[in-house]
N, C-alpha and C. Protein backbone atom coordinates (compact mmCIF):
# COMPACT_ATOMS: atom_id res chain seq x y z
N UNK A 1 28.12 67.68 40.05
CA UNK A 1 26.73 67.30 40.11
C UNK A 1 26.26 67.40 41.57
N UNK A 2 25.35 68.08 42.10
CA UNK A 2 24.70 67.89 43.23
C UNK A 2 23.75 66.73 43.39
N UNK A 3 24.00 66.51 44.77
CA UNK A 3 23.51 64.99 45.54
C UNK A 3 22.17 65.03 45.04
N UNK A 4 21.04 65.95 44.62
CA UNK A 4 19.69 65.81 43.96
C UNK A 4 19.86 65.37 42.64
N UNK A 5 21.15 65.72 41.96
CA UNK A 5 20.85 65.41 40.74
C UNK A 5 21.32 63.72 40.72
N UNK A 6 22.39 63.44 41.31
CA UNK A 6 22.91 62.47 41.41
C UNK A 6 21.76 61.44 41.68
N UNK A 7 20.81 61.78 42.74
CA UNK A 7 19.94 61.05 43.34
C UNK A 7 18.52 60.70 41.82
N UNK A 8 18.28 61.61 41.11
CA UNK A 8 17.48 61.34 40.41
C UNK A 8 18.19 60.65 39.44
N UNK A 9 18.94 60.77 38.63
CA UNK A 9 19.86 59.78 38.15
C UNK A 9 20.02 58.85 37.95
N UNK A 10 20.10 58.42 39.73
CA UNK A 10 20.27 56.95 40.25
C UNK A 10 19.00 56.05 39.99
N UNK A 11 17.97 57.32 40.39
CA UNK A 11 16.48 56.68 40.66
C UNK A 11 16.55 56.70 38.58
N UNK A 12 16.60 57.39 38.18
CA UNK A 12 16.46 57.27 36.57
C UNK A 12 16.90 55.86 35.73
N UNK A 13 18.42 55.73 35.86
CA UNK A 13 19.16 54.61 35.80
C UNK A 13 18.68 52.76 36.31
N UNK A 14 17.76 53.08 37.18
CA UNK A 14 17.17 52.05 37.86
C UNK A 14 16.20 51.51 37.33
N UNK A 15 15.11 52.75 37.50
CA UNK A 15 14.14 52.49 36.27
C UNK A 15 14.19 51.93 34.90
N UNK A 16 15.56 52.32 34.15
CA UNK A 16 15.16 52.16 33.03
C UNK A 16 16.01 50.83 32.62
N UNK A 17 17.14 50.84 33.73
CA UNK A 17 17.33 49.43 33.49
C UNK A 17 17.06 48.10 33.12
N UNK A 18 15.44 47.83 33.90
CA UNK A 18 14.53 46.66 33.41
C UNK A 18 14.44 46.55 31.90
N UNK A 19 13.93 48.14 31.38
CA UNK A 19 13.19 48.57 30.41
C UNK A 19 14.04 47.82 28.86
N UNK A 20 15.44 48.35 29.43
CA UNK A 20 16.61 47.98 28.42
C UNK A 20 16.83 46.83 28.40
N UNK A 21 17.04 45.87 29.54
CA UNK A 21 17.28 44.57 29.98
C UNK A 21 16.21 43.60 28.97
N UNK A 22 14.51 44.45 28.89
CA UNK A 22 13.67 43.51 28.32
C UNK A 22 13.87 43.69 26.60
N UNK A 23 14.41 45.19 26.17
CA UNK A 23 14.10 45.60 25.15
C UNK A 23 15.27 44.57 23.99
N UNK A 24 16.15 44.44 25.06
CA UNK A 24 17.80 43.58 24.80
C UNK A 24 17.32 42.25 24.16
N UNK A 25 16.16 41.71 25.53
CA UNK A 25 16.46 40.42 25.16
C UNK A 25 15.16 39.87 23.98
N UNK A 26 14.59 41.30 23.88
CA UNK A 26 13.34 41.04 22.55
C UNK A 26 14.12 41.16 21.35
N UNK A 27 15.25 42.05 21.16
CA UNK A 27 15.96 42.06 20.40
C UNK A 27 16.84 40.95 19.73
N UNK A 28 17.52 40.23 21.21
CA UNK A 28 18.08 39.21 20.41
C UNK A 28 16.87 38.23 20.21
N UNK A 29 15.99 37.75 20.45
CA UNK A 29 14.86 36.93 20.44
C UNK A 29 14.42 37.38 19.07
N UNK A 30 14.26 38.33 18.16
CA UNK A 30 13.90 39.11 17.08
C UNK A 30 14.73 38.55 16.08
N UNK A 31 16.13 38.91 16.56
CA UNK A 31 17.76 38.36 15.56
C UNK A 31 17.40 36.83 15.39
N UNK A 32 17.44 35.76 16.53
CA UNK A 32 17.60 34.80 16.67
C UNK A 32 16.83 34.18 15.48
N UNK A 33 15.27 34.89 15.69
CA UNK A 33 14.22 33.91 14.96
C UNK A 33 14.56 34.49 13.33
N UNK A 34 15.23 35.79 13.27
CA UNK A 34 15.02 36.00 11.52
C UNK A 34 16.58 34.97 11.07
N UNK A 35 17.45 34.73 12.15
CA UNK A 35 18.83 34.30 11.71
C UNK A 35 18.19 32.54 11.27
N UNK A 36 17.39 32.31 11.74
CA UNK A 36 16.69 30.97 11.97
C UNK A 36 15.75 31.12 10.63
N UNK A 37 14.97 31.39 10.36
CA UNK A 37 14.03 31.81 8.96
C UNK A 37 14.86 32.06 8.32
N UNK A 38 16.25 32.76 8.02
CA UNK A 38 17.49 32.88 6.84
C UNK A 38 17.88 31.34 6.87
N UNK A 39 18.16 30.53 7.51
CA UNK A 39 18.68 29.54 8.04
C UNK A 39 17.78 28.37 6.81
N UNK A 40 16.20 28.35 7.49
CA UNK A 40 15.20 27.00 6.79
C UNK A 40 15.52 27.95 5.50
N UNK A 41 15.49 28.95 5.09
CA UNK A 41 15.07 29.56 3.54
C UNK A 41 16.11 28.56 2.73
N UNK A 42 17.90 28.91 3.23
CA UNK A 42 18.91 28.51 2.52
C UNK A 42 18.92 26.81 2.84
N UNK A 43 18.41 26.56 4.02
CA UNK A 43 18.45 25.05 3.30
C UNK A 43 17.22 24.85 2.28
N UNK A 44 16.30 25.01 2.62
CA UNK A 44 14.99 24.47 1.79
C UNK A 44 15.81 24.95 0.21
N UNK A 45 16.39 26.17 -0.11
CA UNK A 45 16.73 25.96 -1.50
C UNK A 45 17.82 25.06 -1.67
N UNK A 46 18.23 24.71 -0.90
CA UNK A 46 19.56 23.43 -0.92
C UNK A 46 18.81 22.41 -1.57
N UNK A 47 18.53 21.86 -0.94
CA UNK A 47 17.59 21.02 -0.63
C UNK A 47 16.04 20.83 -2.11
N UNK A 48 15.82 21.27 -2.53
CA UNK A 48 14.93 21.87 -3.87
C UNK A 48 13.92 20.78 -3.41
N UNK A 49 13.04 20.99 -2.14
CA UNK A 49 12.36 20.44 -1.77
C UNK A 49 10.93 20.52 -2.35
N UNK A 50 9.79 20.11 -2.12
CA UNK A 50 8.71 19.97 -3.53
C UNK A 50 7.67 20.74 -2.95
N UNK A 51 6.78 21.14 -3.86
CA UNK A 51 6.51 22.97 -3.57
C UNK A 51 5.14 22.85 -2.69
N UNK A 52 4.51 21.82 -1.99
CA UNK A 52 4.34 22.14 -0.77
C UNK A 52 4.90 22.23 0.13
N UNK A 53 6.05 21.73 0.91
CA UNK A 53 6.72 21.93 1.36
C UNK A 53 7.45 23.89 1.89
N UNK A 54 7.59 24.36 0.51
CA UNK A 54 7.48 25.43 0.16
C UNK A 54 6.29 26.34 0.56
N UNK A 55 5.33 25.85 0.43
CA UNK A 55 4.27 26.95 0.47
C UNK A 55 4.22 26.57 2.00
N UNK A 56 4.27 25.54 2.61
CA UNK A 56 4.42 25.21 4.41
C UNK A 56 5.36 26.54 4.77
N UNK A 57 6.63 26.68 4.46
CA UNK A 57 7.53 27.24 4.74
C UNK A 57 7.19 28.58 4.53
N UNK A 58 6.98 29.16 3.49
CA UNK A 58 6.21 30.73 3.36
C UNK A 58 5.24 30.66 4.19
N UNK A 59 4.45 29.79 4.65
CA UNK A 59 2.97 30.24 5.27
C UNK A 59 3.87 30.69 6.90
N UNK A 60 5.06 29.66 7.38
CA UNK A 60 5.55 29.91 8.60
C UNK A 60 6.35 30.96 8.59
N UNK A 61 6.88 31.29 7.58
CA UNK A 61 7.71 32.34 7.66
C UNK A 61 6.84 33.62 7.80
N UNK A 62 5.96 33.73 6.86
CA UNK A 62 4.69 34.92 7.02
C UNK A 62 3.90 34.78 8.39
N UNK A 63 3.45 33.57 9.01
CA UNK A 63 3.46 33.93 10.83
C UNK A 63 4.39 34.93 11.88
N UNK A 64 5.77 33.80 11.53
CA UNK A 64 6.72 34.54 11.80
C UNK A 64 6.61 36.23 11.51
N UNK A 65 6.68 36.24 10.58
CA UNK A 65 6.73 38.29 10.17
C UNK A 65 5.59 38.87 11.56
N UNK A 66 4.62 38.08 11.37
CA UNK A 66 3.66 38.68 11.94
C UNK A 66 3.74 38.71 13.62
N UNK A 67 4.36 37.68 14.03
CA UNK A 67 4.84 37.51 15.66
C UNK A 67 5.85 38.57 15.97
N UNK A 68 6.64 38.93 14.45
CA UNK A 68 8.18 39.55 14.57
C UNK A 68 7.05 40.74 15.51
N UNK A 69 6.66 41.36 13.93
CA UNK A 69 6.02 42.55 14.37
C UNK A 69 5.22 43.10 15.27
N UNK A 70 4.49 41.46 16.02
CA UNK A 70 3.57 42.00 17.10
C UNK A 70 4.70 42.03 18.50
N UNK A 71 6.20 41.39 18.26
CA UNK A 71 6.88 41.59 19.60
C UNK A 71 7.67 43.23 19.16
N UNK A 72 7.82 43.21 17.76
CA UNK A 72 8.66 44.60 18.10
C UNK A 72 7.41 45.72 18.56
N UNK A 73 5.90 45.79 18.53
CA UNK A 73 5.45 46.82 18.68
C UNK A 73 5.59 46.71 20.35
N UNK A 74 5.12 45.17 20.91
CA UNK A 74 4.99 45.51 22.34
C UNK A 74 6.67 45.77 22.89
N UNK A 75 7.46 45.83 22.33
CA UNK A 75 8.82 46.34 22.67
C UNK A 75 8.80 47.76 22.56
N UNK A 76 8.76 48.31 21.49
CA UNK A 76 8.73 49.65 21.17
C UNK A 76 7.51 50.35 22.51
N UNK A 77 6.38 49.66 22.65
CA UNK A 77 5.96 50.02 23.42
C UNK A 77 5.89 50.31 25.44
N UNK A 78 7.13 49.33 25.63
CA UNK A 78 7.66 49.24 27.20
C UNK A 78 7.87 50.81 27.76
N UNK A 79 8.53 51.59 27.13
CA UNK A 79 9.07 52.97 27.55
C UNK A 79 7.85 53.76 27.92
N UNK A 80 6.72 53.66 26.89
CA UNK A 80 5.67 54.61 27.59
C UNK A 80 4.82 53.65 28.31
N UNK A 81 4.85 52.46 28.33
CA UNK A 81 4.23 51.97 29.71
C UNK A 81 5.07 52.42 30.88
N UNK A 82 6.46 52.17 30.71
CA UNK A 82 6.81 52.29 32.10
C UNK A 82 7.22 54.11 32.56
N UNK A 83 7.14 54.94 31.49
CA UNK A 83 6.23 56.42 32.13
C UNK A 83 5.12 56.70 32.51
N UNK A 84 3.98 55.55 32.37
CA UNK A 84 2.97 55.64 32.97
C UNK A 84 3.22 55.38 34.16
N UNK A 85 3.90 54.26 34.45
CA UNK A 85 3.89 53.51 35.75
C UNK A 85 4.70 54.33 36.82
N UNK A 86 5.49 55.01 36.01
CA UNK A 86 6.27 56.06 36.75
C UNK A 86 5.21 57.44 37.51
N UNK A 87 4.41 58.04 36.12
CA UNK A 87 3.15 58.65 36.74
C UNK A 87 2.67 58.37 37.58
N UNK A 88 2.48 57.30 37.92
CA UNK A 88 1.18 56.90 39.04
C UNK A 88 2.07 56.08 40.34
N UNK A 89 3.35 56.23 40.49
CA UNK A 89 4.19 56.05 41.36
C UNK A 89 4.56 57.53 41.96
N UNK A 90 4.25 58.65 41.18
CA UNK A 90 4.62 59.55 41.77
C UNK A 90 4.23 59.92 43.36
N UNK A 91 3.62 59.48 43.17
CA UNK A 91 2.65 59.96 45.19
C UNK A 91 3.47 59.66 46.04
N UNK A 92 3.90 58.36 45.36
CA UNK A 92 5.03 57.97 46.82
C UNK A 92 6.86 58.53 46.51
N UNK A 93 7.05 58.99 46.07
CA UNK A 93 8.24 60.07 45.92
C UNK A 93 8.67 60.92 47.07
N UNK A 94 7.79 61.66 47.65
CA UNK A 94 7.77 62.32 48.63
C UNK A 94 8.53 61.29 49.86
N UNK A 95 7.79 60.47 50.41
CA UNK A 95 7.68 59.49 51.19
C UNK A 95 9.07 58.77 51.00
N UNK A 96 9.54 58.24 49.88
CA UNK A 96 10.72 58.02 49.65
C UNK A 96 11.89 58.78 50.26
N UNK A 97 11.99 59.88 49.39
CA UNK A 97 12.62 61.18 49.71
C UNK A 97 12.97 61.57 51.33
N UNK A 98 11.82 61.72 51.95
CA UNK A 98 11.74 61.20 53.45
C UNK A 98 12.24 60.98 54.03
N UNK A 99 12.26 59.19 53.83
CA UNK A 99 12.73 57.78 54.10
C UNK A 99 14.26 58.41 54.19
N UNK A 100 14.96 58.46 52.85
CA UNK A 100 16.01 58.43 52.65
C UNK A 100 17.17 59.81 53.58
N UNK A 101 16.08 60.83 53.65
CA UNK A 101 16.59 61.65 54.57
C UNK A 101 16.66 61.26 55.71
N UNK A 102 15.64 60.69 56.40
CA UNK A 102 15.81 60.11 57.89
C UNK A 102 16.67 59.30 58.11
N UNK A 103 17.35 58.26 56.85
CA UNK A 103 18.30 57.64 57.44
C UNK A 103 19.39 58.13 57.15
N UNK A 104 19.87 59.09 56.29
CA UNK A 104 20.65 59.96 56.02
C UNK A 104 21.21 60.85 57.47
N UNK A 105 20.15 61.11 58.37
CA UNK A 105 20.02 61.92 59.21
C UNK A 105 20.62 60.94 60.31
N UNK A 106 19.77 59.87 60.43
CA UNK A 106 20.60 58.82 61.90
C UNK A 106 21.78 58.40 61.50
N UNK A 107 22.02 58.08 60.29
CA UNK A 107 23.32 57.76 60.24
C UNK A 107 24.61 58.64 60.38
N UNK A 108 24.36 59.99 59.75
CA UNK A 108 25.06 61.11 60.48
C UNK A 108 25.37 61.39 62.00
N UNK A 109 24.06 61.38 62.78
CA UNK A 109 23.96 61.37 64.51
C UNK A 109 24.87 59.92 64.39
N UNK A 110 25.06 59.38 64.47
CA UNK A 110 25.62 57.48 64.65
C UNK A 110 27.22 58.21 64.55
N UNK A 111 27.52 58.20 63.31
CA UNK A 111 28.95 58.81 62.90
C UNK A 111 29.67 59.98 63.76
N UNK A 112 28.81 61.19 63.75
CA UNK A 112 29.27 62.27 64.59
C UNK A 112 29.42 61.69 66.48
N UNK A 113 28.63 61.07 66.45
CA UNK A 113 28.48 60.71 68.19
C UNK A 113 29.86 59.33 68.06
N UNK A 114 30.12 58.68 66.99
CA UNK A 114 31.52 57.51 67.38
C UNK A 114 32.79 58.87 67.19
N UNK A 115 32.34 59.70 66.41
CA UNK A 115 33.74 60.29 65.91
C UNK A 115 34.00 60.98 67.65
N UNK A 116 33.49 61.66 67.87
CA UNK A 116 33.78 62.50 69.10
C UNK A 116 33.97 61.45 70.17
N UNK A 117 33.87 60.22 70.44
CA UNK A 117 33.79 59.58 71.64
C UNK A 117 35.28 58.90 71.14
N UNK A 118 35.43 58.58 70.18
CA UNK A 118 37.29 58.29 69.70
C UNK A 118 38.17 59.33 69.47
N UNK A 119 37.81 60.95 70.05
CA UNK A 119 38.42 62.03 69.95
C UNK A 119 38.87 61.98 71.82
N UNK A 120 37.83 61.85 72.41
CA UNK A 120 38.14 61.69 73.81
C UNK A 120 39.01 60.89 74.53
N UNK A 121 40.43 60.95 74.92
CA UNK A 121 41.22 60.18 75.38
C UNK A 121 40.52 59.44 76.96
N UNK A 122 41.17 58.10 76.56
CA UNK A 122 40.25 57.41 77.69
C UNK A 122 41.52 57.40 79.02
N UNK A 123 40.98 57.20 79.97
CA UNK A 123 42.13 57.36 81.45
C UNK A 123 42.30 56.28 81.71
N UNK A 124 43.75 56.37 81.69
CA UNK A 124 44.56 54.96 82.22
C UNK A 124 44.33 54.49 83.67
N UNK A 125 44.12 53.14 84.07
CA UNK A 125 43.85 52.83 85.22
C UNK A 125 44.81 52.65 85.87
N UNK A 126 46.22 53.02 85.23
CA UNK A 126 47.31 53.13 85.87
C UNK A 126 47.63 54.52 86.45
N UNK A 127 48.37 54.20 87.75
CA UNK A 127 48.75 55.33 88.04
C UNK A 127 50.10 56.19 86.79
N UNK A 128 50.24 57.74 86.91
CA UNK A 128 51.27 58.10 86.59
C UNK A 128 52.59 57.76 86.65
N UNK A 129 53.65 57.51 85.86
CA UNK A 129 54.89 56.92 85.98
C UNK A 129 55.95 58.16 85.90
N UNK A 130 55.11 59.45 85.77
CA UNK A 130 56.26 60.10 86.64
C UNK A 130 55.21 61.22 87.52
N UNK A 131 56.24 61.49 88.48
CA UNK A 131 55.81 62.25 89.54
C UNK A 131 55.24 63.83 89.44
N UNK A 132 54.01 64.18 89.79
CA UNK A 132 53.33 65.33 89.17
C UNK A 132 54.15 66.06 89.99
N UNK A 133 54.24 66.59 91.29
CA UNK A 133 54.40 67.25 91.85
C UNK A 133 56.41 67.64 91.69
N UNK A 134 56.51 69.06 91.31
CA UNK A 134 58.12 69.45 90.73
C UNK A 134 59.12 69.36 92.09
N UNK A 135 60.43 68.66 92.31
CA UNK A 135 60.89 68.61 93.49
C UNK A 135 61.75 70.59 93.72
N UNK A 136 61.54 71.29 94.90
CA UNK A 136 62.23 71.73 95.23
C UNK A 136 63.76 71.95 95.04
């Protein structure tokens, strides 16, 4: 994979993270409340409770349907909001891109300029411990 693709990816993965994170927790919030409405149904028939009671319970359960359905549409609906939001973020992409090169760029100069200065042997402030000059 090249570092562009990698890079959109990353930026992809990021994005859609929230998206999933919210879609997750509408989901279990969705489970929870129908596991909960299975829940009053099987007691209330336990229970052979007296038929207002009953018609209370259908009228909440038929809310319920209707909350279900107004959270699964605004769920279903997150993905093309947040391609809109992505649309109109585009301008600053460039600028990003940029960004990320320039520090891409000093941090390279930073690295190359320590590597070569720990390539350079430093001089001992000691004198030589053996004698340069070859005896005759």
């Amino acid at each position: 994979m090249t570092p562009r693709e990698r890079l959109e990816r990353g930026l992809k993965y990021t994005a859609v993270g929230p998206v999933e994170l919210g879609r997750g927790l509408a989901g279990i919030g969705v489970q929870s409340a129908r596991s909960s409405s299975a829940w009053l149904v099987r007691r209330y028939r336990r229970a052979r409770v007296s038929d207002r009671l009953g018609r209370d319970l259908a009228a909440a359960q038929q809310a319920l349907a209707l909350e279900l359905a107004a959270a699964q549409e605004v769920v279903s609906g997150l993905p093309q909001a947040l391609q809109d939001a992505r649309k109109a973020r585009r301008r600053r992409k460039p600028l990003i891109v940029a960004a990320i090169a320039a520090v891409t760029l000093v941090g390279g100069a930073i690295t190359v300029t320590i590597v070569r200065r720990s390539m350079r042997p430093e001089p001992s402030p000691l004198p030589p411990s053996v004698d340069v000059q070859p005896k005759p």
